[in-house]
PDB file of N, CA and C in Angstrom:
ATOM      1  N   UNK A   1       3.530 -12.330 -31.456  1.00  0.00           N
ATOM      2  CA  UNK A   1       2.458 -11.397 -31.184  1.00  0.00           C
ATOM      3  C   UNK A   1       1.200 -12.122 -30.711  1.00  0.00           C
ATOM      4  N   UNK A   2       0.897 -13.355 -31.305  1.00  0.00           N
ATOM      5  CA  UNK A   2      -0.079 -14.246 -30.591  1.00  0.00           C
ATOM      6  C   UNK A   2      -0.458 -14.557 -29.506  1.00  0.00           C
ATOM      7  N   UNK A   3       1.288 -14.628 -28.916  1.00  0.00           N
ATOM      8  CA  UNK A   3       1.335 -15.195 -27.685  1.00  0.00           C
ATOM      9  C   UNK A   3       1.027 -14.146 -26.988  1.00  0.00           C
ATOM     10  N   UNK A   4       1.245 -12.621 -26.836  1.00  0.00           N
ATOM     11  CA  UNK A   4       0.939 -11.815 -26.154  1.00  0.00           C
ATOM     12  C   UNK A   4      -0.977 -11.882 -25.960  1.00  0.00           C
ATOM     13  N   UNK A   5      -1.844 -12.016 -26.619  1.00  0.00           N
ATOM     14  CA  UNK A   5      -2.929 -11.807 -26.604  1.00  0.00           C
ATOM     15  C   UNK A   5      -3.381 -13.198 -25.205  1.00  0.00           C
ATOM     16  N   UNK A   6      -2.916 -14.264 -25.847  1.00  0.00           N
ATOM     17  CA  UNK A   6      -2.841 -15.283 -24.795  1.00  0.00           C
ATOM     18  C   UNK A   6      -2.545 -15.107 -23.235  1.00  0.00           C
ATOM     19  N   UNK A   7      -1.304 -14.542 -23.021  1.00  0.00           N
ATOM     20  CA  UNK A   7      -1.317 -13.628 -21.638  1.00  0.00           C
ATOM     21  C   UNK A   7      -2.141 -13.067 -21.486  1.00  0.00           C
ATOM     22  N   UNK A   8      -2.569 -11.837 -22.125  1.00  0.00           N
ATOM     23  CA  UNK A   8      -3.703 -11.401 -21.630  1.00  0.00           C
ATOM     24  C   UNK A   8      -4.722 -11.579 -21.136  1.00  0.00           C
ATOM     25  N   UNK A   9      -5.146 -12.271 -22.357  1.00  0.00           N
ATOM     26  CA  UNK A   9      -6.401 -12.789 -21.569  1.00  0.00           C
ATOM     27  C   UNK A   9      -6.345 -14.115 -20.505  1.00  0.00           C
ATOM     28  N   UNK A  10      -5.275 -14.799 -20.275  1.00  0.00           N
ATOM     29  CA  UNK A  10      -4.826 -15.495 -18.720  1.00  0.00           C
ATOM     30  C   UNK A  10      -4.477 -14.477 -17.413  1.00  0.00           C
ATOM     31  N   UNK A  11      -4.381 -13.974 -17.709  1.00  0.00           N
ATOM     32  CA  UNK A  11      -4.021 -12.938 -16.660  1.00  0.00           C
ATOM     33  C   UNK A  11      -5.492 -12.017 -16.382  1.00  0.00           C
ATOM     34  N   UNK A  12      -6.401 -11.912 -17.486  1.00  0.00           N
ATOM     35  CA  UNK A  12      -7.714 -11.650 -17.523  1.00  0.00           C
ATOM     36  C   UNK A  12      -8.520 -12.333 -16.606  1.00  0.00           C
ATOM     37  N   UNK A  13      -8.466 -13.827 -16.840  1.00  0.00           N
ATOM     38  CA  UNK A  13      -9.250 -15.067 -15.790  1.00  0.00           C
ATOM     39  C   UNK A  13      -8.725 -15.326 -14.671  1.00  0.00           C
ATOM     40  N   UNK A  14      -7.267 -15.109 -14.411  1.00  0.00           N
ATOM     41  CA  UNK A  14      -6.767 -14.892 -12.647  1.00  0.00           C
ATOM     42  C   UNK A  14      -7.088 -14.143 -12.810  1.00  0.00           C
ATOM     43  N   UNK A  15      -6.868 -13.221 -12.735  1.00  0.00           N
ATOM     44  CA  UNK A  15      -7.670 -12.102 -11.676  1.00  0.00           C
ATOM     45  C   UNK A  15      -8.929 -11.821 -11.393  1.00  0.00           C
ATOM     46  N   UNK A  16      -9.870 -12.380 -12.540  1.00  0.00           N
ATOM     47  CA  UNK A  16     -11.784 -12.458 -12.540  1.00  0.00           C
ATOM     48  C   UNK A  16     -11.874 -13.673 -11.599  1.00  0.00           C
ATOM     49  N   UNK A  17     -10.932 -14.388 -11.811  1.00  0.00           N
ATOM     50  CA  UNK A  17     -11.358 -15.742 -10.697  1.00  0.00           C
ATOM     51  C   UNK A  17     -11.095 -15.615  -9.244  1.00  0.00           C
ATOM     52  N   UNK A  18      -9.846 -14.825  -8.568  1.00  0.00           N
ATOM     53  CA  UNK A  18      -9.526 -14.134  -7.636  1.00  0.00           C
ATOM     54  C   UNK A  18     -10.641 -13.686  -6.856  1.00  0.00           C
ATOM     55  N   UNK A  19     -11.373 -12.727  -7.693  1.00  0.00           N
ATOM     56  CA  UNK A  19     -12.664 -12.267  -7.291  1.00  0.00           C
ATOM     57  C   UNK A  19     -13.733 -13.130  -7.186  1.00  0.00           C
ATOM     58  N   UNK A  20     -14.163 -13.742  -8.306  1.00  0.00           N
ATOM     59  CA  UNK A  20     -15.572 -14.213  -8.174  1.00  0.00           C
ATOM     60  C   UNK A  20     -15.607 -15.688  -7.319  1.00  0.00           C
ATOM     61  N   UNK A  21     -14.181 -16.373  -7.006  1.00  0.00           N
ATOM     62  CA  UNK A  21     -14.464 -17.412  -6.289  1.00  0.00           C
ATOM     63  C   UNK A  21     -14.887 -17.189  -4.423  1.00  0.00           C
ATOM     64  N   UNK A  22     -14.147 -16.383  -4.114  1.00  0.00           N
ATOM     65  CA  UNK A  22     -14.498 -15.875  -2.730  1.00  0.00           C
ATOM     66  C   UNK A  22     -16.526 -16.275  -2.451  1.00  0.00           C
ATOM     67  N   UNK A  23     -16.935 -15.135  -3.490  1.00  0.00           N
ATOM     68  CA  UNK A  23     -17.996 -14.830  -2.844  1.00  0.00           C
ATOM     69  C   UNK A  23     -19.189 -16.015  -3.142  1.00  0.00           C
ATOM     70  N   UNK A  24     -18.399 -16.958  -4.281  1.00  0.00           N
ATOM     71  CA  UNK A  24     -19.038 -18.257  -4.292  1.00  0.00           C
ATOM     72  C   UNK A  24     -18.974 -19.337  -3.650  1.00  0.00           C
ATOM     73  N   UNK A  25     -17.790 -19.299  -2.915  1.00  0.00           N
ATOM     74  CA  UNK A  25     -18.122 -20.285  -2.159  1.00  0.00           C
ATOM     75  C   UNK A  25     -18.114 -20.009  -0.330  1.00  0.00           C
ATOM     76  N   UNK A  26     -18.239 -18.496  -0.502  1.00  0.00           N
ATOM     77  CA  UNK A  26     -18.634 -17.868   1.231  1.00  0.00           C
ATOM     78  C   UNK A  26     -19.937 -17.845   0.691  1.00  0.00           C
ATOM     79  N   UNK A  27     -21.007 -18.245   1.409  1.00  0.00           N
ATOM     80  CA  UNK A  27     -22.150 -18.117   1.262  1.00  0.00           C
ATOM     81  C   UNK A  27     -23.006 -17.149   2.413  1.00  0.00           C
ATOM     82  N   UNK A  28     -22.475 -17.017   3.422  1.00  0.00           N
ATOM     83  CA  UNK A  28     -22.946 -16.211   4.644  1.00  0.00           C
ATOM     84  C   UNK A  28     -21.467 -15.294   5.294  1.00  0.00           C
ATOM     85  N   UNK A  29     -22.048 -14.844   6.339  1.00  0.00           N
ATOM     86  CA  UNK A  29     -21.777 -14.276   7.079  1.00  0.00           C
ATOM     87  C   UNK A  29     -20.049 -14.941   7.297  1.00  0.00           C
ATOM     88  N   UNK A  30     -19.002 -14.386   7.807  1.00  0.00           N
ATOM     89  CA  UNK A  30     -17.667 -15.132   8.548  1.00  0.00           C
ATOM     90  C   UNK A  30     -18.082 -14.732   9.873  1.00  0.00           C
ATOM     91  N   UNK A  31     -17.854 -15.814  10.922  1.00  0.00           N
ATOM     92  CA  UNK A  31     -18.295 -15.363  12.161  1.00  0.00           C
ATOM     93  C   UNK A  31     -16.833 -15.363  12.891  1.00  0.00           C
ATOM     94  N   UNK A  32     -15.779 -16.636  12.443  1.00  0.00           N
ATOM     95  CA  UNK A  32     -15.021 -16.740  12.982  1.00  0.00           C
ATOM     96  C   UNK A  32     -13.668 -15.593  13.536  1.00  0.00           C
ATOM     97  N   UNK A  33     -13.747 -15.540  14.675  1.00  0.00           N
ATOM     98  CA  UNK A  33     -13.017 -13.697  15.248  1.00  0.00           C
ATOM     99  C   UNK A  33     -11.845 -13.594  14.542  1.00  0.00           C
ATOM    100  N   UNK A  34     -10.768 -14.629  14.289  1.00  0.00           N
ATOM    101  CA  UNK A  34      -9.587 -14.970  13.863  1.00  0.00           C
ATOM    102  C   UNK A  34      -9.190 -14.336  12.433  1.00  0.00           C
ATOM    103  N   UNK A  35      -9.904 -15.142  11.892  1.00  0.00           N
ATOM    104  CA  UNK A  35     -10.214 -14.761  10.461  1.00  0.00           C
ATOM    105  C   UNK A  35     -10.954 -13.526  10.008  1.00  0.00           C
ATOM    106  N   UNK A  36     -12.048 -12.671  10.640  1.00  0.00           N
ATOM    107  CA  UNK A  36     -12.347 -11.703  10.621  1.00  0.00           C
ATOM    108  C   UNK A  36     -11.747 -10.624  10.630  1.00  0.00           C
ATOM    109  N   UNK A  37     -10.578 -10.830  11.658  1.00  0.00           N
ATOM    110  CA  UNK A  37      -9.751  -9.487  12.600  1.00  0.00           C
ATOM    111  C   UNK A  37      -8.388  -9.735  11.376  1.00  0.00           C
ATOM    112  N   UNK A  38      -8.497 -11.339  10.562  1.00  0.00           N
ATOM    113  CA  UNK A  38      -7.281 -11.549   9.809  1.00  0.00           C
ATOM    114  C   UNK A  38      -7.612 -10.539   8.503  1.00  0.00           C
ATOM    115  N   UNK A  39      -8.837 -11.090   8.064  1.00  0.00           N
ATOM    116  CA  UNK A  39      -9.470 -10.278   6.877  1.00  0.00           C
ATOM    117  C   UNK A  39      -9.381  -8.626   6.546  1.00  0.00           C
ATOM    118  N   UNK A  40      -9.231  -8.392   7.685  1.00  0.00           N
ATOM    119  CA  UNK A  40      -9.744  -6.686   8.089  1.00  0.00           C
ATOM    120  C   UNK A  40      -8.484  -5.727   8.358  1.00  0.00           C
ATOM    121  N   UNK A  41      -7.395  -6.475   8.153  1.00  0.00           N
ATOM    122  CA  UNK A  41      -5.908  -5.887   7.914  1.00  0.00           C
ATOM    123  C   UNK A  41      -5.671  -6.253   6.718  1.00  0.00           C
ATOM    124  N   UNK A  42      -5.663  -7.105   5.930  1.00  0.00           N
ATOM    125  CA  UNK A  42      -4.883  -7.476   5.321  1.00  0.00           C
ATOM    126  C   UNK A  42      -4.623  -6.574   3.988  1.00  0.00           C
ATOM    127  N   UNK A  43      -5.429  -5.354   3.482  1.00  0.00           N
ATOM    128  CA  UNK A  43      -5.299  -4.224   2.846  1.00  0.00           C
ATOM    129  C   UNK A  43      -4.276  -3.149   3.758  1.00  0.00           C
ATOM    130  N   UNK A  44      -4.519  -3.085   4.845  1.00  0.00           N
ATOM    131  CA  UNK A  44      -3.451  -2.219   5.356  1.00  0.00           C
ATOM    132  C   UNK A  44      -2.075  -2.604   5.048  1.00  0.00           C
ATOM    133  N   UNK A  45      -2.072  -4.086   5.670  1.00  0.00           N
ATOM    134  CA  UNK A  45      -0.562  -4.735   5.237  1.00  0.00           C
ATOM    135  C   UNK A  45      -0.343  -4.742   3.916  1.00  0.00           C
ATOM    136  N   UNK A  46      -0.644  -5.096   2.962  1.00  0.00           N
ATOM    137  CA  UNK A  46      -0.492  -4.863   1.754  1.00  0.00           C
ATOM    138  C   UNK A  46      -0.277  -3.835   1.435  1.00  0.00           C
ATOM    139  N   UNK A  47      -0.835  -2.131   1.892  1.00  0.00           N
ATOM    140  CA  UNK A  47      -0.546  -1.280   1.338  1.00  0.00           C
ATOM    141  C   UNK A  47       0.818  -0.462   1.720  1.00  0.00           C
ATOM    142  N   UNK A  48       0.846  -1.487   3.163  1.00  0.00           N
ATOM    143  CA  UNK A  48       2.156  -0.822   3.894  1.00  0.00           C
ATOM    144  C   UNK A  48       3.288  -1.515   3.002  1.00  0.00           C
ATOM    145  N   UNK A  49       3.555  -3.213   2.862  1.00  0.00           N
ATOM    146  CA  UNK A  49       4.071  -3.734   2.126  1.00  0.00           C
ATOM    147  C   UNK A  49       4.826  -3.152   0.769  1.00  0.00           C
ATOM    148  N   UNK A  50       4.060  -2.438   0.011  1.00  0.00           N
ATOM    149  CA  UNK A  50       4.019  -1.779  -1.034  1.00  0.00           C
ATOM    150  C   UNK A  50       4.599  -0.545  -0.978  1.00  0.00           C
ATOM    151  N   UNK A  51       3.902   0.261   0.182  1.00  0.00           N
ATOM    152  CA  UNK A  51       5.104   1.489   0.276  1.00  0.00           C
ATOM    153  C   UNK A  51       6.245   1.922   1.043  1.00  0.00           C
ATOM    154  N   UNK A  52       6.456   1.028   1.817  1.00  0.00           N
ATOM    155  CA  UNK A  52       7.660   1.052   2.614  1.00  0.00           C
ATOM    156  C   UNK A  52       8.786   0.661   2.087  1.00  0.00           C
ATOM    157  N   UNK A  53       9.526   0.134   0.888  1.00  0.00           N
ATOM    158  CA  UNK A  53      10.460  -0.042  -0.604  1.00  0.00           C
ATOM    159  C   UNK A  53      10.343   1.360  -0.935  1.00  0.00           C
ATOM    160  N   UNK A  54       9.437   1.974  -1.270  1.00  0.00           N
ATOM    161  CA  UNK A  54       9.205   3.052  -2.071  1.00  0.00           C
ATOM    162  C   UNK A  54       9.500   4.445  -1.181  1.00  0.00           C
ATOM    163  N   UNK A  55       9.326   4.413   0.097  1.00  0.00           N
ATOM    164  CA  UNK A  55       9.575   5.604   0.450  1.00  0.00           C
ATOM    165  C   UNK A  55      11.150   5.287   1.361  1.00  0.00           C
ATOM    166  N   UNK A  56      11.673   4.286   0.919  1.00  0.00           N
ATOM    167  CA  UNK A  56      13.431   4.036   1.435  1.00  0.00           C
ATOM    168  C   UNK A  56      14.570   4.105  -0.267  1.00  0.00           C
ATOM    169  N   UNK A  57      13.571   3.950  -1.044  1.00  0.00           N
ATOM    170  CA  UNK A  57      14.123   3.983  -2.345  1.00  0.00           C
ATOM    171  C   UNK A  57      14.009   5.106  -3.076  1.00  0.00           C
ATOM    172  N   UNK A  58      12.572   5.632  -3.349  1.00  0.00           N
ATOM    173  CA  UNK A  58      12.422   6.754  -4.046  1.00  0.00           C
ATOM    174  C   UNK A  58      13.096   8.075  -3.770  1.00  0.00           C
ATOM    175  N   UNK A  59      13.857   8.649  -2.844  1.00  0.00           N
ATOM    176  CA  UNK A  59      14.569   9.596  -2.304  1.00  0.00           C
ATOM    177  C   UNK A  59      15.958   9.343  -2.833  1.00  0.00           C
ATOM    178  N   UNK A  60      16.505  10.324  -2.643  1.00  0.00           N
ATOM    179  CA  UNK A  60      18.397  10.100  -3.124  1.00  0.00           C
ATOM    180  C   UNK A  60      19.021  10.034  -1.874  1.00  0.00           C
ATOM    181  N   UNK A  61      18.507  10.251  -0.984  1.00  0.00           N
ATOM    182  CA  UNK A  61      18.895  10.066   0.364  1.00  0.00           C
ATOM    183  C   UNK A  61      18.166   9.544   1.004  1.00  0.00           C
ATOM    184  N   UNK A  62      18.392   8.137   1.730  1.00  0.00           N
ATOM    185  CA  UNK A  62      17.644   7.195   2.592  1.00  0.00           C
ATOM    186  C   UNK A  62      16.940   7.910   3.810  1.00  0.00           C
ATOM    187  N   UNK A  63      17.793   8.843   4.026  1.00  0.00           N
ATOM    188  CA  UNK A  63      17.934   9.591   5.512  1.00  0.00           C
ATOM    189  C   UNK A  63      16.494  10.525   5.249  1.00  0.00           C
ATOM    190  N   UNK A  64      16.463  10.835   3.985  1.00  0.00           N
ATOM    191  CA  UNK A  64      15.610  11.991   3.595  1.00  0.00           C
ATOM    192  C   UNK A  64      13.834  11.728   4.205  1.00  0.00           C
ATOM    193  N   UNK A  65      13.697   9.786   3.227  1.00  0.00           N
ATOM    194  CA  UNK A  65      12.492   9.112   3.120  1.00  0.00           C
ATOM    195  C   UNK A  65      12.467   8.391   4.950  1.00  0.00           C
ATOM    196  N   UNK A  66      13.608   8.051   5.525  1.00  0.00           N
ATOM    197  CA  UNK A  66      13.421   7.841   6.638  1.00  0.00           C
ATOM    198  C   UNK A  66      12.188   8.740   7.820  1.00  0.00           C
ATOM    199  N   UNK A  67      13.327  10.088   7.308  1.00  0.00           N
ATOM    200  CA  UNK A  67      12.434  11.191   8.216  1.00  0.00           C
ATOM    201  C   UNK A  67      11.144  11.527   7.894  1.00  0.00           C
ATOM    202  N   UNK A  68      10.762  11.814   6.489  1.00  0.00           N
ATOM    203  CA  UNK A  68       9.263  11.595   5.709  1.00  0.00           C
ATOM    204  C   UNK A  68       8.456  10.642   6.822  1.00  0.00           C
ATOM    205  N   UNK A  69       9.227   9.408   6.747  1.00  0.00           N
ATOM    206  CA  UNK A  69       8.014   8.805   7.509  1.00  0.00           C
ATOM    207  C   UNK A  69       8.213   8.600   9.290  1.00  0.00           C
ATOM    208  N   UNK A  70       8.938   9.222   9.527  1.00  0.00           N
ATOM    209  CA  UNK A  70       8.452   8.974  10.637  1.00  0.00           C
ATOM    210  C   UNK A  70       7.845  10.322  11.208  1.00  0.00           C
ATOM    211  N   UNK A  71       7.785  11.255  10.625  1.00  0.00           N
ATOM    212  CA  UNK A  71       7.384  12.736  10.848  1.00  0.00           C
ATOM    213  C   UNK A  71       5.334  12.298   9.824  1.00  0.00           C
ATOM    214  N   UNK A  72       5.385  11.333   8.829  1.00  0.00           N
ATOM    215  CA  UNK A  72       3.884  10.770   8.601  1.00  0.00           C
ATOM    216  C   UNK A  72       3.455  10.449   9.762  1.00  0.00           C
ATOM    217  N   UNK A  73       4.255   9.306  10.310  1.00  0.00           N
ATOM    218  CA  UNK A  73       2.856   8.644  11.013  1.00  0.00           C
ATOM    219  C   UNK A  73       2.969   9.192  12.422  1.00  0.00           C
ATOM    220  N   UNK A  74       4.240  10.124  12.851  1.00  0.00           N
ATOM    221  CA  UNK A  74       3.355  10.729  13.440  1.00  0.00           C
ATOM    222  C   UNK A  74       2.248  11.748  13.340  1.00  0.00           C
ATOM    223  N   UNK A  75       2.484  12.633  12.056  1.00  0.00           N
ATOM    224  CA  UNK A  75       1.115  13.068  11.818  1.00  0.00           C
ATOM    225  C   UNK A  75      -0.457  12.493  11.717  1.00  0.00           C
ATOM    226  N   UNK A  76      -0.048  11.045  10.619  1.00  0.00           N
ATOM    227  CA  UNK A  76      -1.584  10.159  11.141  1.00  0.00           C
ATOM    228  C   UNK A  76      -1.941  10.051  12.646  1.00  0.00           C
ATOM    229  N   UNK A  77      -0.238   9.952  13.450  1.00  0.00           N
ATOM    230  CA  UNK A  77      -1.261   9.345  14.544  1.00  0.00           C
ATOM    231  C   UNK A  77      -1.699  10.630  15.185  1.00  0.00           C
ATOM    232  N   UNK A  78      -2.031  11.943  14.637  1.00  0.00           N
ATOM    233  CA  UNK A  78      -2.348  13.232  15.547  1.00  0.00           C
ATOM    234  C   UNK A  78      -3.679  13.438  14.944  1.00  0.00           C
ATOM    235  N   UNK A  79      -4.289  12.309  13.872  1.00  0.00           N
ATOM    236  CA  UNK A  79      -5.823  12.081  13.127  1.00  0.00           C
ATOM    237  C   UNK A  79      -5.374  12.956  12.151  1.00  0.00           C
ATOM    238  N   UNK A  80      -4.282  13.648  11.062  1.00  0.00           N
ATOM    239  CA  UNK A  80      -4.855  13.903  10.455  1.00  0.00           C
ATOM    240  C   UNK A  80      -4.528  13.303   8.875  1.00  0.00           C
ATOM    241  N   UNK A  81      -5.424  13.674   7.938  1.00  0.00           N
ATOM    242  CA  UNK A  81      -5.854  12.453   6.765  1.00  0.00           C
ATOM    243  C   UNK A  81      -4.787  12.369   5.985  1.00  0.00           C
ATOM    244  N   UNK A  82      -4.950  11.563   4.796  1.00  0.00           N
ATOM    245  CA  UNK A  82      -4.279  10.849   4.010  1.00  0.00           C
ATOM    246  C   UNK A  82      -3.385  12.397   3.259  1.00  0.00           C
ATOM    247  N   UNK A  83      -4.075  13.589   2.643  1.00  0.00           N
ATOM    248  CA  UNK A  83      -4.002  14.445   1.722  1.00  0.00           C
ATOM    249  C   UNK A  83      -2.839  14.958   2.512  1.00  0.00           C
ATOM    250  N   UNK A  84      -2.924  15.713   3.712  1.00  0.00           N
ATOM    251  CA  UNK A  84      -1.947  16.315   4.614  1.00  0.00           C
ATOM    252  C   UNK A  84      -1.292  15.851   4.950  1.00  0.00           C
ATOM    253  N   UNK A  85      -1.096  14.631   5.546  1.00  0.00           N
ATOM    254  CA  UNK A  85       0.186  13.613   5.725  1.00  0.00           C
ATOM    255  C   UNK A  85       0.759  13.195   4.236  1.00  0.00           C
ATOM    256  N   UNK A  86       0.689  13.421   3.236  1.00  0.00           N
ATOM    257  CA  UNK A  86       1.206  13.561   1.665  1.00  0.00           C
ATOM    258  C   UNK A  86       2.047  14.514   1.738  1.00  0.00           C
ATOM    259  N   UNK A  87       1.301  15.564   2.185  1.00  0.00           N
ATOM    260  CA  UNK A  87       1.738  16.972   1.680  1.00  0.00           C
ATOM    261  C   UNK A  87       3.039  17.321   3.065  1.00  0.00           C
ATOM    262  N   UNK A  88       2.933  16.235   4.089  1.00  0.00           N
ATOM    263  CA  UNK A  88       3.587  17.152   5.093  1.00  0.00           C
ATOM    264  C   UNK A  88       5.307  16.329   4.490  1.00  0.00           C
ATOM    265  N   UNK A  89       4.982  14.835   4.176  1.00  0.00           N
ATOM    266  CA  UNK A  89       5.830  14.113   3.639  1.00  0.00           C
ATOM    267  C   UNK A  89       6.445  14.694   2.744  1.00  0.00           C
ATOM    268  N   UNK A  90       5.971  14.787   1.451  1.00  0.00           N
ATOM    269  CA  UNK A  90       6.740  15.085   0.358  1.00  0.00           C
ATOM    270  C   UNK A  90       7.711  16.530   0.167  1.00  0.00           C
ATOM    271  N   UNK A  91       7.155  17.828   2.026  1.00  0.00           N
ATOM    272  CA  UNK A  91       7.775  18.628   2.099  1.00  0.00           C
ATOM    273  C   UNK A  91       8.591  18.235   2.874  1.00  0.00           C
ATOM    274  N   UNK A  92       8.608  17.268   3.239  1.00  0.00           N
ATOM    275  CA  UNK A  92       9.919  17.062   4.613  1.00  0.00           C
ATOM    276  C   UNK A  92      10.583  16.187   3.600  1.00  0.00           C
ATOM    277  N   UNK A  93      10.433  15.203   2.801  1.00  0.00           N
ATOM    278  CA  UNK A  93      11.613  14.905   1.656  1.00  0.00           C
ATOM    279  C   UNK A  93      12.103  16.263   0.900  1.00  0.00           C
ATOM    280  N   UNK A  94      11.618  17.155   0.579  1.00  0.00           N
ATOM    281  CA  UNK A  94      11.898  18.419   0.344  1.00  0.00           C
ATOM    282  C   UNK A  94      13.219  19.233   0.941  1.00  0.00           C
ATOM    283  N   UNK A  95      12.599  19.379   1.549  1.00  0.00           N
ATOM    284  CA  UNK A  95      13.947  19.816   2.618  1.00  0.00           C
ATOM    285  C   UNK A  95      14.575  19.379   3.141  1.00  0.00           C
ATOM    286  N   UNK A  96      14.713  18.171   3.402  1.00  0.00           N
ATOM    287  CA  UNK A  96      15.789  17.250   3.579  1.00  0.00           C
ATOM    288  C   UNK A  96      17.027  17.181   2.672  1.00  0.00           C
ATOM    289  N   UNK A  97      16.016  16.578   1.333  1.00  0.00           N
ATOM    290  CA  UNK A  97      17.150  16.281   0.343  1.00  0.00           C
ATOM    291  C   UNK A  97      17.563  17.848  -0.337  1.00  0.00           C
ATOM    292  N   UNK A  98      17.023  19.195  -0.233  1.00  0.00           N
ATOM    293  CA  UNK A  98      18.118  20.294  -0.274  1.00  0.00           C
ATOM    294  C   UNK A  98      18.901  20.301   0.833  1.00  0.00           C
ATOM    295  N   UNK A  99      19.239  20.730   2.146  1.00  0.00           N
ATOM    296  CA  UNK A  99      20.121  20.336   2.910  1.00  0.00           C
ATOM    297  C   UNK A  99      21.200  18.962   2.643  1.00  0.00           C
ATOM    298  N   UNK A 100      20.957  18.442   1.895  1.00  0.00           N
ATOM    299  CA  UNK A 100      21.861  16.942   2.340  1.00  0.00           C
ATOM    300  C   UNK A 100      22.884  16.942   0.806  1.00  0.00           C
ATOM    301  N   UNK A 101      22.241  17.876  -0.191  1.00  0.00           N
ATOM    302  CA  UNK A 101      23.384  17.891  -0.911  1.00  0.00           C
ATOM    303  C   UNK A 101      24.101  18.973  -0.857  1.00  0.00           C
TER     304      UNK A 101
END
């Protein structure tokens, strides 16, 4: 039981250090384009990373989460937001996976 508290709080200081080292030792501005344009995705990729497993797995039918997303992004790409492209998804896994059994 000791040892659990010990994790914790290590896993407490990575992740506080994660954070607080960045902004200590960037002191200004990043000018460099590379690294800027690198910086400025790298939450998208990550979030895509993260749900693209999840919407090929979470369905009982691959075929189901396939169509989900490609019927999403084409809705993102028609501008519209995060809430409605949810809602258009989770009805097109909907009806998919009734039809497919």
């Amino acid at each position: 039981m000791s040892h659990l508290w010990i994790y914790i709080f290590l896993m407490i200081a990575v992740t506080n250090l994660i954070r607080i080292i960045p902004p200590l030792l960037i002191h200004g501005q990043i000018r460099n384009k590379f690294l800027r344009s690198f910086l400025y995705y790298v939450p998208y990729v990550t979030l895509a990373v993260m749900t693209f497993p999840a919407i090929t797995e979470a369905t009982s039918s691959p075929l189901a989460g396939a169509l989900a997303l490609v019927l999403g992004i084409i809705a993102a790409w028609f501008g519209l937001g995060l809430f409605p492209v949810s809602i258009i998804c989770c009805v097109v896994v909907l009806i998919a996976e009734y039809f497919t059994i």
